[in-house]
Protein backbone atom coordinates (compact mmCIF):
# COMPACT_ATOMS: atom_id res chain seq x y z
CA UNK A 1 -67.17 160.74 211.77
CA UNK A 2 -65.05 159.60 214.43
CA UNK A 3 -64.06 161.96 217.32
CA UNK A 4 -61.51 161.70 219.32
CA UNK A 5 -60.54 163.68 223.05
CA UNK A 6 -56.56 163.34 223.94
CA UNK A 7 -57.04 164.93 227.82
CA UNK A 8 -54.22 166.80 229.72
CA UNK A 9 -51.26 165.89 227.56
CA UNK A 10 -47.94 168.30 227.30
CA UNK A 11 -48.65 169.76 223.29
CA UNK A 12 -45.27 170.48 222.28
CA UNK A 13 -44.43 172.77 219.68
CA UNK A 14 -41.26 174.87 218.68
CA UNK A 15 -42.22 177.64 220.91
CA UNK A 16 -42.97 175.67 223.73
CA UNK A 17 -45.19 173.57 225.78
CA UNK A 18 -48.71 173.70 227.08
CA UNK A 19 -50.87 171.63 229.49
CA UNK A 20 -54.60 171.03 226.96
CA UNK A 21 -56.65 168.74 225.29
CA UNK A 22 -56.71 168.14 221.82
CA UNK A 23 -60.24 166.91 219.73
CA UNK A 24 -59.74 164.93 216.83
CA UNK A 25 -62.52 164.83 214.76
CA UNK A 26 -62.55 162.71 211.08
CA UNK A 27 -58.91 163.43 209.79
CA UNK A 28 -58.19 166.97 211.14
CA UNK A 29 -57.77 168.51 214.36
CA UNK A 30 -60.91 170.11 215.51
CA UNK A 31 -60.21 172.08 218.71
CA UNK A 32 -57.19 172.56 221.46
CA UNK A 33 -57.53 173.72 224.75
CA UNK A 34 -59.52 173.18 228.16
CA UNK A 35 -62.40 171.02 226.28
CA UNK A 36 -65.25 169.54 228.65
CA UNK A 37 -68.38 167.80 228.43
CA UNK A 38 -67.57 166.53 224.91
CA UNK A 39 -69.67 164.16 222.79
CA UNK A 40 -66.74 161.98 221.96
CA UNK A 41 -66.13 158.30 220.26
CA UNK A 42 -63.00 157.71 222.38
CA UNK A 43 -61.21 159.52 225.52
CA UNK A 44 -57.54 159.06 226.17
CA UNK A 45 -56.22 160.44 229.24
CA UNK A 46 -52.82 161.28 228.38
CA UNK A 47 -51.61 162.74 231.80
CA UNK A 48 -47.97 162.73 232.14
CA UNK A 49 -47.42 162.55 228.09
CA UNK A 50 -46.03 164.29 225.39
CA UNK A 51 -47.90 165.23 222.67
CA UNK A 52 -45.97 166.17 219.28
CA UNK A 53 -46.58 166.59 215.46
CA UNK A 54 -45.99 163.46 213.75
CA UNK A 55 -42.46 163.82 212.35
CA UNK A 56 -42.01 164.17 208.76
CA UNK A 57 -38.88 162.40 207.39
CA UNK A 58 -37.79 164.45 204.45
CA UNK A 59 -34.96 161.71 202.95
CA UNK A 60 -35.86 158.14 203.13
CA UNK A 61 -35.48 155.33 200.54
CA UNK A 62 -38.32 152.88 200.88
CA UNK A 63 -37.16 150.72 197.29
CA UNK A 64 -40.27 150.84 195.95
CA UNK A 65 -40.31 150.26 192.92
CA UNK A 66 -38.19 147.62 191.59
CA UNK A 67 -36.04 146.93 194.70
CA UNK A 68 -38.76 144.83 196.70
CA UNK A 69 -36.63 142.43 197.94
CA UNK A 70 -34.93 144.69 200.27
CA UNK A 71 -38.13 147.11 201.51
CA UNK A 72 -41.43 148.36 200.02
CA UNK A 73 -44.46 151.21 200.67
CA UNK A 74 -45.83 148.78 202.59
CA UNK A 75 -43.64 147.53 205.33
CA UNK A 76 -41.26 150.31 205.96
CA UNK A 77 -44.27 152.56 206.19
CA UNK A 78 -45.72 150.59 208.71
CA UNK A 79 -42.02 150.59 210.67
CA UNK A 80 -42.30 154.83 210.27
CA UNK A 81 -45.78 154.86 211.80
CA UNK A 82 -44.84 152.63 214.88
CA UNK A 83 -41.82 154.84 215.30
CA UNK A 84 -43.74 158.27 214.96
CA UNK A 85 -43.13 159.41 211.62
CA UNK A 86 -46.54 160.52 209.79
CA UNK A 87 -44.55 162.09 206.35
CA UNK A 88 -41.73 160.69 204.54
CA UNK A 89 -40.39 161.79 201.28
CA UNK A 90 -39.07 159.09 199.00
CA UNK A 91 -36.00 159.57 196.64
CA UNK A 92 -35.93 159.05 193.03
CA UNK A 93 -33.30 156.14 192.80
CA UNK A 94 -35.43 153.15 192.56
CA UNK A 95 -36.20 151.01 189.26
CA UNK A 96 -37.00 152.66 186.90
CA UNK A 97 -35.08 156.23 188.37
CA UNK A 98 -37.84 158.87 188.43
CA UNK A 99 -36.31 160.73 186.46
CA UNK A 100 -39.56 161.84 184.57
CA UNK A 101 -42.60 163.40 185.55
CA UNK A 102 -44.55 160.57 183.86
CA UNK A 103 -42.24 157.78 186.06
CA UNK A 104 -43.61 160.16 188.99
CA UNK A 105 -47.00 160.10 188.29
CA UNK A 106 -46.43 156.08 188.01
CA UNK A 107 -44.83 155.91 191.45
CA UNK A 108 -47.60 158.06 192.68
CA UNK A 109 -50.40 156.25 191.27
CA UNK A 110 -49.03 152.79 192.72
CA UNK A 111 -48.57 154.20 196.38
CA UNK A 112 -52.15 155.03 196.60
CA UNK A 113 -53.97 152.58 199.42
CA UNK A 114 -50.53 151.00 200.07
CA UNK A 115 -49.13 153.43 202.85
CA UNK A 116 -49.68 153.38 206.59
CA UNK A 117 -47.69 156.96 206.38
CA UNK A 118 -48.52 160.02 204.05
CA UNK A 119 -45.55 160.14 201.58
CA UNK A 120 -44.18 162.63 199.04
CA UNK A 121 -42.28 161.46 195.69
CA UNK A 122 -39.21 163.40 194.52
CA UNK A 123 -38.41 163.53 190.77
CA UNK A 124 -34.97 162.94 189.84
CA UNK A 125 -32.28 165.26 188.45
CA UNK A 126 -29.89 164.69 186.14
CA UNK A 127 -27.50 166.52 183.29
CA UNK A 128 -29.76 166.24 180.83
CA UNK A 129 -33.89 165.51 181.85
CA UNK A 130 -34.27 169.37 182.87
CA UNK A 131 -33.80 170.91 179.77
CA UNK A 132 -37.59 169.46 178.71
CA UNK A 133 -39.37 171.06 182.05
CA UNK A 134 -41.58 173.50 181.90
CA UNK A 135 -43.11 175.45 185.45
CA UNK A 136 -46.32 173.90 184.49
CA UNK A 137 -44.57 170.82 184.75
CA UNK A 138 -43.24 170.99 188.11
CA UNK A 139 -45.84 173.19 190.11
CA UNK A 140 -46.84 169.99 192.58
CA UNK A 141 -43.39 168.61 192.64
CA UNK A 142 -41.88 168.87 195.79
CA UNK A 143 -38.84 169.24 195.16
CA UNK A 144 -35.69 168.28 192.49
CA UNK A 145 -33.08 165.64 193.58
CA UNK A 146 -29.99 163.74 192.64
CA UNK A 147 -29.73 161.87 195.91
CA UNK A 148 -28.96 157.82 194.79
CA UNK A 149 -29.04 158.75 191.79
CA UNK A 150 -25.15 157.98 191.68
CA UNK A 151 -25.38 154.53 191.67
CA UNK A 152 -26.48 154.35 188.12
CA UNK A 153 -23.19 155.18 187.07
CA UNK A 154 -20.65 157.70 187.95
CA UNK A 155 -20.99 161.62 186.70
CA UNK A 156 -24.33 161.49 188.07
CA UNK A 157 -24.03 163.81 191.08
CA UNK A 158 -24.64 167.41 189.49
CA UNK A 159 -21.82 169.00 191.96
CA UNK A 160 -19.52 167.64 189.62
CA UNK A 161 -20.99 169.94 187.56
CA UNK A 162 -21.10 173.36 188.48
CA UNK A 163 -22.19 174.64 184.33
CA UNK A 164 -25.08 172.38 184.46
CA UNK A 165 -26.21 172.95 187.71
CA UNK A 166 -25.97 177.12 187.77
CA UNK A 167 -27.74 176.96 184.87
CA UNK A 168 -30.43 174.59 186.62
CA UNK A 169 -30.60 177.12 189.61
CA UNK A 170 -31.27 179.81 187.23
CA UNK A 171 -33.97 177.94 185.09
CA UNK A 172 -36.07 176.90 188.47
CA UNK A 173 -35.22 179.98 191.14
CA UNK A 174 -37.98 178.83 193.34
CA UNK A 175 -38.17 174.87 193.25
CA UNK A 176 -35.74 173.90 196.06
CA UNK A 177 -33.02 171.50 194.66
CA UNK A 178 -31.81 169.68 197.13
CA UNK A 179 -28.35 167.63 196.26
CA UNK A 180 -25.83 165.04 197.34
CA UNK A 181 -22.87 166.62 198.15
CA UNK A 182 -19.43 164.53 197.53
CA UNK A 183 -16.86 165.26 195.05
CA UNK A 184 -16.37 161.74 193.49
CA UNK A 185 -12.76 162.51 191.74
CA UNK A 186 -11.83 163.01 195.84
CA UNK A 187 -13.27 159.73 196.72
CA UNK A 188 -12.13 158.07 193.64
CA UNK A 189 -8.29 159.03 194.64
CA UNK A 190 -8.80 158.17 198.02
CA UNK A 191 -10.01 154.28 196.45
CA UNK A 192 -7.12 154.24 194.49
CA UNK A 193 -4.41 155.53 197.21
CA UNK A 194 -5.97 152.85 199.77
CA UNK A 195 -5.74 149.81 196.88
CA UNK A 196 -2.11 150.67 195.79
CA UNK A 197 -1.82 150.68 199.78
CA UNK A 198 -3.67 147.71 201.13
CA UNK A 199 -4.97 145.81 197.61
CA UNK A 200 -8.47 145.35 197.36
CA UNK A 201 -8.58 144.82 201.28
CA UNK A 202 -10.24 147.78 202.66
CA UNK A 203 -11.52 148.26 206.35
CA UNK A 204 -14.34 149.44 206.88
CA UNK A 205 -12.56 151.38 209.97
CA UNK A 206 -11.62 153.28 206.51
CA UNK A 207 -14.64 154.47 205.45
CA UNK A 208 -14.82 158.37 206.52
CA UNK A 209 -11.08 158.64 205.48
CA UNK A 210 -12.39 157.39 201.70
CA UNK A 211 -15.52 159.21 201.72
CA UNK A 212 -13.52 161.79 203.69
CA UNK A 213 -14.53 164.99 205.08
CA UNK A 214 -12.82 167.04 202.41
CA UNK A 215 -14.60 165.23 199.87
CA UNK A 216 -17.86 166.41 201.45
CA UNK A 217 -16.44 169.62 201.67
CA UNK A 218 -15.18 170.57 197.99
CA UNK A 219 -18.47 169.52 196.90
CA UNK A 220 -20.94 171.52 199.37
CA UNK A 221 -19.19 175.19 198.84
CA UNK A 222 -19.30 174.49 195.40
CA UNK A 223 -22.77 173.84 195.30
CA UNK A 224 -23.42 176.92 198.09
CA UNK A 225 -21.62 179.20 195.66
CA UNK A 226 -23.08 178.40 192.94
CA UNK A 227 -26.62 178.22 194.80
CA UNK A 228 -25.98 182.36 196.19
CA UNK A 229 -24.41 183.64 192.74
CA UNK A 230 -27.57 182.41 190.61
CA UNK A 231 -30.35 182.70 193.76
CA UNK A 232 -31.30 179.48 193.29
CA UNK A 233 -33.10 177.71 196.37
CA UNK A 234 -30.34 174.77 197.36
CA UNK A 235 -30.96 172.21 200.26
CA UNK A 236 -27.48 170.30 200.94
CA UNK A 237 -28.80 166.00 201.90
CA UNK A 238 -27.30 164.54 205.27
CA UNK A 239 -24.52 167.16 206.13
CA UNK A 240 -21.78 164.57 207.96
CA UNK A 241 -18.57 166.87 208.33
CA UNK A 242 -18.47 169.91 211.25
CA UNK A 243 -15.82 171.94 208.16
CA UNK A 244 -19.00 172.37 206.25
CA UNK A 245 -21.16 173.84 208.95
CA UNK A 246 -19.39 176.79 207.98
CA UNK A 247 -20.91 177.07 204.91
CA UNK A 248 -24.53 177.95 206.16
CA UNK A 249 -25.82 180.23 207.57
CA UNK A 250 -27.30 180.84 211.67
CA UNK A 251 -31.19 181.28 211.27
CA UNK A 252 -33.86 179.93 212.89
CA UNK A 253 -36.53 180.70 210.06
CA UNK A 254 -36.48 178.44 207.16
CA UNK A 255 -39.33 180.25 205.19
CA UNK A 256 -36.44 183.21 204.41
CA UNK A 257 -33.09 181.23 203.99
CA UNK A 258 -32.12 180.14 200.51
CA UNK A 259 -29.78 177.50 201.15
CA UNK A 260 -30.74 174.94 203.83
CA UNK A 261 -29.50 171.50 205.30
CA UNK A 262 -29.79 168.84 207.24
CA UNK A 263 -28.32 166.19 209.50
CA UNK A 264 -29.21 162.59 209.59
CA UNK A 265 -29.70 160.70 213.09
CA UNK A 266 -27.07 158.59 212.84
CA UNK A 267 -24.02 161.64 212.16
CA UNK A 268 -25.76 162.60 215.45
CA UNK A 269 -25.40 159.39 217.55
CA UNK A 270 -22.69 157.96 216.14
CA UNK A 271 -18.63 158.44 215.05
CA UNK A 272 -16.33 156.36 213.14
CA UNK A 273 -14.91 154.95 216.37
CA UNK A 274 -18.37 152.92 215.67
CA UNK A 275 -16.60 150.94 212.98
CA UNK A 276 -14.88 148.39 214.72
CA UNK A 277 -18.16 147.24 216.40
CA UNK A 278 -20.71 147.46 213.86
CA UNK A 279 -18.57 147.96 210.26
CA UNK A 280 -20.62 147.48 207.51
CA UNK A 281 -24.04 147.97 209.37
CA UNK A 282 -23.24 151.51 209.86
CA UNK A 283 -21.79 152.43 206.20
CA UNK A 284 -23.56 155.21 204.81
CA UNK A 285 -22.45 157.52 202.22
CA UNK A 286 -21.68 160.60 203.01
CA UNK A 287 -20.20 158.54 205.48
CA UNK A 288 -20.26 158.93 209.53
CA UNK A 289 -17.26 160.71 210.40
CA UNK A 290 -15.01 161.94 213.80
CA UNK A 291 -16.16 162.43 217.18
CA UNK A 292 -14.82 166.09 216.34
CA UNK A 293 -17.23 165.85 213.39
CA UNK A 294 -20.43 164.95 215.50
CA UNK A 295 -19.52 167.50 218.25
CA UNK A 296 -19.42 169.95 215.15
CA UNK A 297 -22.54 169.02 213.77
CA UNK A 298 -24.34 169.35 217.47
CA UNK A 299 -23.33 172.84 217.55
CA UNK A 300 -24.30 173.71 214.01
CA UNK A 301 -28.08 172.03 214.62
CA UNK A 302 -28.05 173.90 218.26
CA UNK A 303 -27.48 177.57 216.69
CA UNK A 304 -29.54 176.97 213.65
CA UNK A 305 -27.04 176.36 210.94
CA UNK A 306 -29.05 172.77 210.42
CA UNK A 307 -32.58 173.19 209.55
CA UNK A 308 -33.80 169.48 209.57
CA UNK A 309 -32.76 166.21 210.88
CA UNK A 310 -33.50 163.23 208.45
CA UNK A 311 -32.59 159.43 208.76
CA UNK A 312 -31.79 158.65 205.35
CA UNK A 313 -33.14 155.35 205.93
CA UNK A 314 -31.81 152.98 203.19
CA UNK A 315 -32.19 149.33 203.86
CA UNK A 316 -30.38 146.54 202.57
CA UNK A 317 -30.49 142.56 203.11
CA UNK A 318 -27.38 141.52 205.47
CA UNK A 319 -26.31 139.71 202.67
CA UNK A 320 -25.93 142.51 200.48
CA UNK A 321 -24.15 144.21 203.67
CA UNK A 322 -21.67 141.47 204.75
CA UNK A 323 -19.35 141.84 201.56
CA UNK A 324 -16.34 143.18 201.18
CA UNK A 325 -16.16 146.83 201.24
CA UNK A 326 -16.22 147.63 198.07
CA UNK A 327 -19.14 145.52 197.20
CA UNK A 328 -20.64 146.28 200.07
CA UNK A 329 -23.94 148.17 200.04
CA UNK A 330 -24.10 151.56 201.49
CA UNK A 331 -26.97 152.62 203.60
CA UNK A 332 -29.12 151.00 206.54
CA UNK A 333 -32.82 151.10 208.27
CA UNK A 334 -33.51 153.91 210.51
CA UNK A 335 -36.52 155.01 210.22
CA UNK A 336 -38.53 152.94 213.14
CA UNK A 337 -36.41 154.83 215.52
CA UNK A 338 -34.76 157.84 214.37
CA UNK A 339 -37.50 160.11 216.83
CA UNK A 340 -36.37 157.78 219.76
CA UNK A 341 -33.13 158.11 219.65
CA UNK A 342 -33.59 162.20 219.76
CA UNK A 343 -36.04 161.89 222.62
CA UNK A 344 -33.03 160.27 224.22
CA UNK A 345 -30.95 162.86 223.62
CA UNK A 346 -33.80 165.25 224.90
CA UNK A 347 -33.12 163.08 227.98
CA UNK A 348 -29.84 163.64 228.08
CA UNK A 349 -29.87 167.07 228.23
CA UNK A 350 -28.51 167.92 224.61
CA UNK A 351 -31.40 169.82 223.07
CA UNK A 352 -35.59 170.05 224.27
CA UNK A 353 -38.66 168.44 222.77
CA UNK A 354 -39.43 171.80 221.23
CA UNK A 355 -36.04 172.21 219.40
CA UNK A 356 -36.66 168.40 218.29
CA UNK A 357 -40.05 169.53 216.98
CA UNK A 358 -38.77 172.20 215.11
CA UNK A 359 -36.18 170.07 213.36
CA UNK A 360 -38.41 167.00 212.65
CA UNK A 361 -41.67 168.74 212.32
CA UNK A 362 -42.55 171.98 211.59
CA UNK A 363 -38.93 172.77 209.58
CA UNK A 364 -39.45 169.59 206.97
CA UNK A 365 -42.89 170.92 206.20
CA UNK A 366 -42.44 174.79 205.58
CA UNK A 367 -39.33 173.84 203.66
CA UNK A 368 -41.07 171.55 201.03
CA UNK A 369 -44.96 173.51 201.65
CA UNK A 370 -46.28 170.58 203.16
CA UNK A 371 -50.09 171.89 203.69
CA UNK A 372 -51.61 171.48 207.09
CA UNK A 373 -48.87 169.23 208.37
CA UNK A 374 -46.25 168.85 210.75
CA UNK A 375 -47.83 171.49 213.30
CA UNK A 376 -50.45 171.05 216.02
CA UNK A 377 -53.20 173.44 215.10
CA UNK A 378 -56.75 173.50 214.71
CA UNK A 379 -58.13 172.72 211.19
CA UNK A 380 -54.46 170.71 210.49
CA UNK A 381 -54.53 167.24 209.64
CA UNK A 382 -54.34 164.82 212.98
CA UNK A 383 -50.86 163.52 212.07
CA UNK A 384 -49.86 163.16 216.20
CA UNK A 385 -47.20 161.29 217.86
CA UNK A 386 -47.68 160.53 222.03
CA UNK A 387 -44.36 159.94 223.39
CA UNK A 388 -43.26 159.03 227.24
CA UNK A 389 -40.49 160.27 228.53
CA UNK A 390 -39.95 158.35 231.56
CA UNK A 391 -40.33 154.82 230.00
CA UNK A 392 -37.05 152.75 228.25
CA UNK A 393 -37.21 150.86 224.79
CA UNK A 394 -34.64 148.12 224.18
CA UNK A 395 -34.64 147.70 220.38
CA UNK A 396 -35.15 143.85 219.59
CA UNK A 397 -34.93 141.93 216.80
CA UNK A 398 -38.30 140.50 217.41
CA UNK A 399 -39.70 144.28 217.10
CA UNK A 400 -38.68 145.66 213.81
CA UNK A 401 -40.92 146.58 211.02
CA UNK A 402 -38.62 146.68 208.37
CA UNK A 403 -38.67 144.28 205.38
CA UNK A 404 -34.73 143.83 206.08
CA UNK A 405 -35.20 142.30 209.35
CA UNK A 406 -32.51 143.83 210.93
CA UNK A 407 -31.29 147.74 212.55
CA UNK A 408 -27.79 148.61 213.65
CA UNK A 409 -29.40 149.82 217.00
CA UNK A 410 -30.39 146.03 218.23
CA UNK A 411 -29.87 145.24 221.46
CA UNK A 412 -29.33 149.64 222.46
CA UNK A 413 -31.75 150.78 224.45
CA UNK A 414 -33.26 154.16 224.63
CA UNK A 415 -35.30 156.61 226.86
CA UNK A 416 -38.79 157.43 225.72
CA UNK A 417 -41.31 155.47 224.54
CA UNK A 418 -44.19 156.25 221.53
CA UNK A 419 -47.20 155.11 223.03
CA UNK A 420 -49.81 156.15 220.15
CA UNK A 421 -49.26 157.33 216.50
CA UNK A 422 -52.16 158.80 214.63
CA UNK A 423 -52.28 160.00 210.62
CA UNK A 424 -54.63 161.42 209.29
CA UNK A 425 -57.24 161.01 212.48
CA UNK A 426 -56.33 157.45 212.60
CA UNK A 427 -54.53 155.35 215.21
CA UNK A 428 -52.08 153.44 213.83
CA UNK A 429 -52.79 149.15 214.00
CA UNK A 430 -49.98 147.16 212.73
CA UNK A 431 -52.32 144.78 211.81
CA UNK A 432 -54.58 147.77 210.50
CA UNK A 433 -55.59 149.51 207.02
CA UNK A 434 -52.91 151.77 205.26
CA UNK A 435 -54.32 155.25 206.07
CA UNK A 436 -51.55 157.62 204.84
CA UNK A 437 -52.20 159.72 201.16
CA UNK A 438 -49.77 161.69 198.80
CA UNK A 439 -48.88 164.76 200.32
């Protein structure tokens, strides 16, 4: 069994930070603190760097299965790994939808060996699939979804719904259901209004007027409403608009709240003055918004209103990008370097290491009871990110992981660094052994 000695490094957490070692030993943590005269395998003196939990990225969209082309297990875990990320939990709309617990066992059952990252499987939620669920049935799912599950048709998003859905919040009171939030009627208007306007010519400079604020809006208090009336556990996906901050409430403990939410790194970096330069590479739905928006959405992280920060990372070739708008697909790659760009931020004075940690690490894995993850402590798993704060990263072409080839931050460049990424007691090798497991 391998052991491992990280000496002197800066072990953040959310309280704060403290000057120790850390011993790895096999795939857990096995001691923290002032360690000497240790029979070890390896010794890394890690003076001057930040040690943090390995972040766990609670809404990605890795395409596997079915939609290989564009990403798989495989390669977009590796591009988590090299950019920190230990944990990601995959969304249901791939092909066939998981919209089964039998499709999730599947999907579970192919991932094993395949992952350089531990990863979690949600099951899809629809209208009708519910109805047949049992609590047997659902005691080691994470957690129920509709997120892409939209694109199999319209009427798919269940806060379109608000019979369906109270009646799902008071079927499964303690299984967090965690939804899309966008009232389509809204957006389909806003289609319509913009075609009668400019034909089938849309901007993409257009995009957070059509998948506008208010859309966002309408659909999140419903769903909040709904969510306190019944007492049903409710987690609102990639919160993009500062109007529905208001909606949630200020609390730093996510263990007692029964609605949550979360904001994705790109709401936080950038605004829909963005368009002009980078257009379709930075269409997501919900889509980016204002300036005003991402101000908004600073404060609402800041005082606790947010509980997690996601990427949403949804690749797509270029060519299924560079279309007209409304072929064009919606979502990008994010995941390699959604922790770097909020240790840049930590640089810049918006927020510390131990507020990132909180929001990336330890939040994500109480939320979802993730078991001995996401925290520094003795007897956890060694899922461990070693950061420097001091050192730059230009993103390059020539450096991405992803199957895509391509990131909508190429050619930005960052402060902070990841020097080392363990999971699971392992240091990560791109040219290594997949060493993550199901969560």
């Amino acid at each position: 069994m391998k052991r491992t000695l990280i000496k002197s490094a800066q072990v953040v957490d959310g309280k704060g930070i403290c000057n120790c070692d850390v011993l790895i030993e096999g795939r857990v943590i096995k001691a923290i603190g002032s360690l000497q005269d240790l029979n070890v395998d390896e010794t890394i003196d890690a003076t001057g760097f930040y040690l943090m939990p390995g972040v766990i990225d609670a809404q990605v969209h890795f395409r596997d299965p079915g939609l290989t082309w564009k990403a798989d297990l495989h390669s977009e875990s590796q591009a988590a790994v090299a950019g920190g990320v230990t944990t990601i939990i995959d969304m249901p709309n791939t092909v066939p939808n998981v919209i089964s617990k039998s499709i999730l066992d599947n999907k579970y059952a192919a991932a094993r060996d395949r992952s350089f990252s531990n990863y979690g499987f949600l099951l899809g939620l629809n209208r009708d699939n519910w109805k047949e669920w049992s609590d047997d049935d659902l005691k080691d799912v994470l957690a129920l979804t509709d997120d892409g599950l939209y694109f199999a048709g319209p009427g798919n998003l269940l806060c379109q719904f608000p019979e369906e859905l109270s009646e799902i919040f008071k079927r499964f009171p303690d299984k967090v259901i965690a939804l899309h939030c966008e009232d389509e009627r809204i957006i389909e208007e806003n289609i319509e209004n913009y075609i009668q306007s400019n034909g089938n010519e849309i901007d993409f400079e257009h995009h957070h007027l059509i998948r506008s604020a208010q859309a966002c809006f309408s659909a999140s208090q419903r769903c909040v409403e709904l969510a306190k009336s019944t007492g049903g556990r409710l987690h609102v996906f990639h919160l993009t608009s500062g109007k529905e901050t208001s909606l949630f409430e200020s609390n730093p403990d996510v263990t007692t709240k029964r609605v949550t939410t979360e904001v994705c790194v790109q709401n936080l970096l950038f605004s829909n003055d963005d368009y002009k330069a980078l257009g379709t590479k930075i269409k997501w739905n919900p889509s980016i918004k204002t300036a005003e928006d991402r101000e908004q959405l600073w404060e609402a992280l800041l005082d606790d209103r947010i509980d997690l920060i996601t990427t949403d990372h949804a690749p797509h070739l270029m060519e299924e990008k560079q279309k007209p708008y409304l072929q064009s697909m919606s979502g990008a790659p994010m995941i390699q370097h959604g922790l770097l760009v909020m240790l840049d931020f930590v640089h810049q004075g918006r927020w510390s290491l131990s507020q990132l940690v909180q929001k990336m690490c330890h939040n994500p894995a109480l939320l979802l009871g993730i078991e001995r993850r996401g925290f520094i402590e003795e007897g956890y798993y060694a899922d461990l990110v070693l950061v420097d704060l001091n050192a730059r990263t230009k993103i390059g072409k020539e450096d991405l992981l992803y199957k895509c080839g391509w990131s909508p931050l190429e050619g930005m460049e960052f402060h902070g660094e990841i020097k080392r990424t363990w999971v699971n007691g392992v240091s990560f090798e791109r040219e290594g052994s997949p060493m993550g497991q199901a969560i």
